[in-house]
N, C-alpha and C. Protein backbone atom coordinates (compact mmCIF):
# COMPACT_ATOMS: atom_id res chain seq x y z
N UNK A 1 -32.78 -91.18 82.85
CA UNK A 1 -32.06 -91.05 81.61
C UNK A 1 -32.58 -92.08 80.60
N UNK A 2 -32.82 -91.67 79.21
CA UNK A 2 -33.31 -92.66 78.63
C UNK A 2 -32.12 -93.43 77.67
N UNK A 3 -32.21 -94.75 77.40
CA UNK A 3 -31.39 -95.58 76.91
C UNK A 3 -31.66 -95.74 75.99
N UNK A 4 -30.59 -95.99 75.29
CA UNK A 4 -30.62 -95.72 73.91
C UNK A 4 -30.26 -97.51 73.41
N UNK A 5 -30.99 -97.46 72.20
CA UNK A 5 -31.00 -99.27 71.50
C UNK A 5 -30.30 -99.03 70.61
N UNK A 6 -28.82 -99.27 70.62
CA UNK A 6 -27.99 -99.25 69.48
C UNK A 6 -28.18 -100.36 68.25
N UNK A 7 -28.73 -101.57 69.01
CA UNK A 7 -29.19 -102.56 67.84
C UNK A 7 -30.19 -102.00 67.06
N UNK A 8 -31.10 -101.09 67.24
CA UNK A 8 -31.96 -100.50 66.50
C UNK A 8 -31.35 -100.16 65.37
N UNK A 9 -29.80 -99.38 65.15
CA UNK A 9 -30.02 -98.41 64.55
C UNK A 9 -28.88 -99.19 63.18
N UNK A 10 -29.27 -98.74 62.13
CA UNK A 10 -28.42 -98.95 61.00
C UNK A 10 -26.87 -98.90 61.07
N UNK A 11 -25.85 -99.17 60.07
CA UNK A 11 -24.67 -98.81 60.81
C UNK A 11 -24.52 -97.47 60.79
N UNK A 12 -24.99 -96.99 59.73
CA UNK A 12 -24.81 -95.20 59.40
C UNK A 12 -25.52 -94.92 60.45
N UNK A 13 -26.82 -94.64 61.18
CA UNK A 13 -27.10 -94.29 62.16
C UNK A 13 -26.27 -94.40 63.38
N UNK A 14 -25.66 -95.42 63.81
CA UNK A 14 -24.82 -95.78 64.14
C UNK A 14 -23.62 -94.80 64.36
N UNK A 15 -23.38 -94.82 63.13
CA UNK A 15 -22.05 -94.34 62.53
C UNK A 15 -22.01 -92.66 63.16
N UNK A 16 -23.12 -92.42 62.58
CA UNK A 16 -23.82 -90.75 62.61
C UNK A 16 -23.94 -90.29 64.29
N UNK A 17 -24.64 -91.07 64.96
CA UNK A 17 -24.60 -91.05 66.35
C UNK A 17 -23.41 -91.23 67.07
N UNK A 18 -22.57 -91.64 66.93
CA UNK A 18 -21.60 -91.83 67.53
C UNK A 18 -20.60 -90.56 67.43
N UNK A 19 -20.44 -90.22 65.81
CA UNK A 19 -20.06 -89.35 66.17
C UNK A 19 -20.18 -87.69 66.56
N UNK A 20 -21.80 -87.47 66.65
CA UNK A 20 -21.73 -86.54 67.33
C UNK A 20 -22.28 -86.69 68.76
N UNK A 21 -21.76 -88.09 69.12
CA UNK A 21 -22.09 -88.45 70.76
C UNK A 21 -20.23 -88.57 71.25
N UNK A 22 -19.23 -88.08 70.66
CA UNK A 22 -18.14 -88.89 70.93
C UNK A 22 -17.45 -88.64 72.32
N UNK A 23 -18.04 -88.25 73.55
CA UNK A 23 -17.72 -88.91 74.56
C UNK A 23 -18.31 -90.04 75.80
N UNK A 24 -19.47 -90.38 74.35
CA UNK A 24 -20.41 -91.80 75.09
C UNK A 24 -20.06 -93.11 74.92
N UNK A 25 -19.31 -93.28 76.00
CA UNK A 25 -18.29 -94.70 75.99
C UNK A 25 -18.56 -95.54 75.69
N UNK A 26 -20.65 -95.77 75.68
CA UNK A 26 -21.34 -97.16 75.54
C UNK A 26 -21.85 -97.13 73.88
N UNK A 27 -21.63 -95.48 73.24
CA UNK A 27 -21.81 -95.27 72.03
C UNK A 27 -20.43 -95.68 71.43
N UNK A 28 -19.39 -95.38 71.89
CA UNK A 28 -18.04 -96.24 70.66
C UNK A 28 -18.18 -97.58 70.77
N UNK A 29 -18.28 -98.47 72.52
CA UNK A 29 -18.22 -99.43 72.02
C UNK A 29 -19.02 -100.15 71.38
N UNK A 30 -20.59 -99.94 71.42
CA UNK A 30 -21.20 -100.60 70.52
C UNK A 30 -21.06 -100.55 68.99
N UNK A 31 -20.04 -99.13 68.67
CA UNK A 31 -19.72 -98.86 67.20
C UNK A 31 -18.58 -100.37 66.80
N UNK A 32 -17.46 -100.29 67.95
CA UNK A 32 -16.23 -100.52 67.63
C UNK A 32 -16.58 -102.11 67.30
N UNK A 33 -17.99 -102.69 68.12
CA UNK A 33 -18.21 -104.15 68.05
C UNK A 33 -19.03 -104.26 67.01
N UNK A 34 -19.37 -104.13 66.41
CA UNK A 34 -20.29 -103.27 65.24
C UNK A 34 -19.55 -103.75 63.99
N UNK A 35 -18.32 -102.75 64.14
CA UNK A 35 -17.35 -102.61 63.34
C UNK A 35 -16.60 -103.99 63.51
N UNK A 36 -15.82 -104.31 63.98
CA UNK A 36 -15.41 -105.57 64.50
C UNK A 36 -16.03 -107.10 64.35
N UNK A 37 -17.54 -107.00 63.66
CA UNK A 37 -18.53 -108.18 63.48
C UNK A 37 -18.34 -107.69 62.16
N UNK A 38 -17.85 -107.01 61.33
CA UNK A 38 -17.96 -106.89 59.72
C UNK A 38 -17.18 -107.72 59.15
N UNK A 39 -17.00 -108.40 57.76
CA UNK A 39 -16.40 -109.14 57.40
C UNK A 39 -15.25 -108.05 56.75
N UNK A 40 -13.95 -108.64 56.52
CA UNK A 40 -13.02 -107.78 55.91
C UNK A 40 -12.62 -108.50 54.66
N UNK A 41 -12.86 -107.74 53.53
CA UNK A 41 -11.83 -108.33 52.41
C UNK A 41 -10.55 -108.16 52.20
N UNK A 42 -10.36 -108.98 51.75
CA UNK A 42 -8.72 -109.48 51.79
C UNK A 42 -8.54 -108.39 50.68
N UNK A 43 -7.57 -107.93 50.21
CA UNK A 43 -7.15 -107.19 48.73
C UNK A 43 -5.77 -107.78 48.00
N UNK A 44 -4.92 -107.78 48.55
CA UNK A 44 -3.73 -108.49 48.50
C UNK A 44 -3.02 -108.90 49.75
N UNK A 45 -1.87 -109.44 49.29
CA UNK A 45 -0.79 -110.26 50.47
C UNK A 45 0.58 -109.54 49.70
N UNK A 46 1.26 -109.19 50.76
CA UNK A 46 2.60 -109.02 51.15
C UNK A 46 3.54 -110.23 50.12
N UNK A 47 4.27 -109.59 49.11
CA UNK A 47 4.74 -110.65 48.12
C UNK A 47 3.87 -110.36 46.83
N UNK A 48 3.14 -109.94 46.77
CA UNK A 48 1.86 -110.07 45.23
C UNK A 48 2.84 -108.99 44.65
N UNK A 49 3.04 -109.81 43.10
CA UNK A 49 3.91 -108.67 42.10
C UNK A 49 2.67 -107.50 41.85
N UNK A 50 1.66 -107.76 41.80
CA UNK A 50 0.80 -107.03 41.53
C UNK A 50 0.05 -106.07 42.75
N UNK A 51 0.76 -105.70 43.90
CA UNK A 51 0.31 -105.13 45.14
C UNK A 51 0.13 -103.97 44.78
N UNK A 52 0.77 -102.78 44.24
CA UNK A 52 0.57 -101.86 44.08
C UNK A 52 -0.78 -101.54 43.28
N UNK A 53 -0.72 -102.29 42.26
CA UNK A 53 -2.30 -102.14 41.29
C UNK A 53 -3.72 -102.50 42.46
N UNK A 54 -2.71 -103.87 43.01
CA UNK A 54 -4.41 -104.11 43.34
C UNK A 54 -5.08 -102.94 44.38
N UNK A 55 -3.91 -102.24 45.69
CA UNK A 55 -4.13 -101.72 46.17
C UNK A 55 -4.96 -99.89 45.50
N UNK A 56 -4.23 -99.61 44.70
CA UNK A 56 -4.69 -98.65 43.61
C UNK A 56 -6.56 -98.77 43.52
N UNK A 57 -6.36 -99.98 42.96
CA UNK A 57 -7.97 -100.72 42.37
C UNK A 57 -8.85 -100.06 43.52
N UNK A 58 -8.68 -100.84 44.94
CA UNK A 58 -9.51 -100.83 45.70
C UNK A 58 -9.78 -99.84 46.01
N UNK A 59 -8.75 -98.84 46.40
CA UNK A 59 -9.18 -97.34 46.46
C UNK A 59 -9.93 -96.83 45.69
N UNK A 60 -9.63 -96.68 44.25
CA UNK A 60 -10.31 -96.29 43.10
C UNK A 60 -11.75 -96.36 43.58
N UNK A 61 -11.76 -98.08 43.73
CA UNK A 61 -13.26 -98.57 43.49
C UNK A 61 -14.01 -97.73 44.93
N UNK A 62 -13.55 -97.84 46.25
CA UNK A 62 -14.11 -97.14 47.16
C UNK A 62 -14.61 -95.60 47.00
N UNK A 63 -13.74 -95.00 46.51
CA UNK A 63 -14.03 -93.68 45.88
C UNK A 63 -15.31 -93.50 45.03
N UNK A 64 -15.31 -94.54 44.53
CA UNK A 64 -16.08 -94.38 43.26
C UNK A 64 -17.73 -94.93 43.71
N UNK A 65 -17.62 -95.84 44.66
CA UNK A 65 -18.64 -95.96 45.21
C UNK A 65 -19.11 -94.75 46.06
N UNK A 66 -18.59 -94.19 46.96
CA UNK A 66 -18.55 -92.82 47.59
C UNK A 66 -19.69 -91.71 46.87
């Protein structure tokens, strides 16, 4: 069987492989650790008068990058 180098592959490759591999256990977890080594931005905190906008924003902006 040949083995596959998940460090090889981009995250979208990655991303792409995985899911049309999705019952290769050694393909999620290398996604999920993958995923899990990404940095997360903060957007708001619980209390911000402004939660609803900012949350709005970020979507927007994700979309829009899309």
């Amino acid at each position: 069987m040949l083995e596959i180098n998940y460090d090889q592959m981009s995250d979208q490759e990655l991303r792409q492989y995985f899911l049309e591999h999705k019952n290769n256990q050694s393909a999620l977890q290398a996604y999920l650790q993958r995923r899990n080594q990404q940095p997360r931005e903060v957007i708001t905190k619980v209390g911000d008068p402004d939660f609803d906008l900012k949350i709005e924003q970020a979507v927007e902006g994700k979309i829009r990058r899309k």
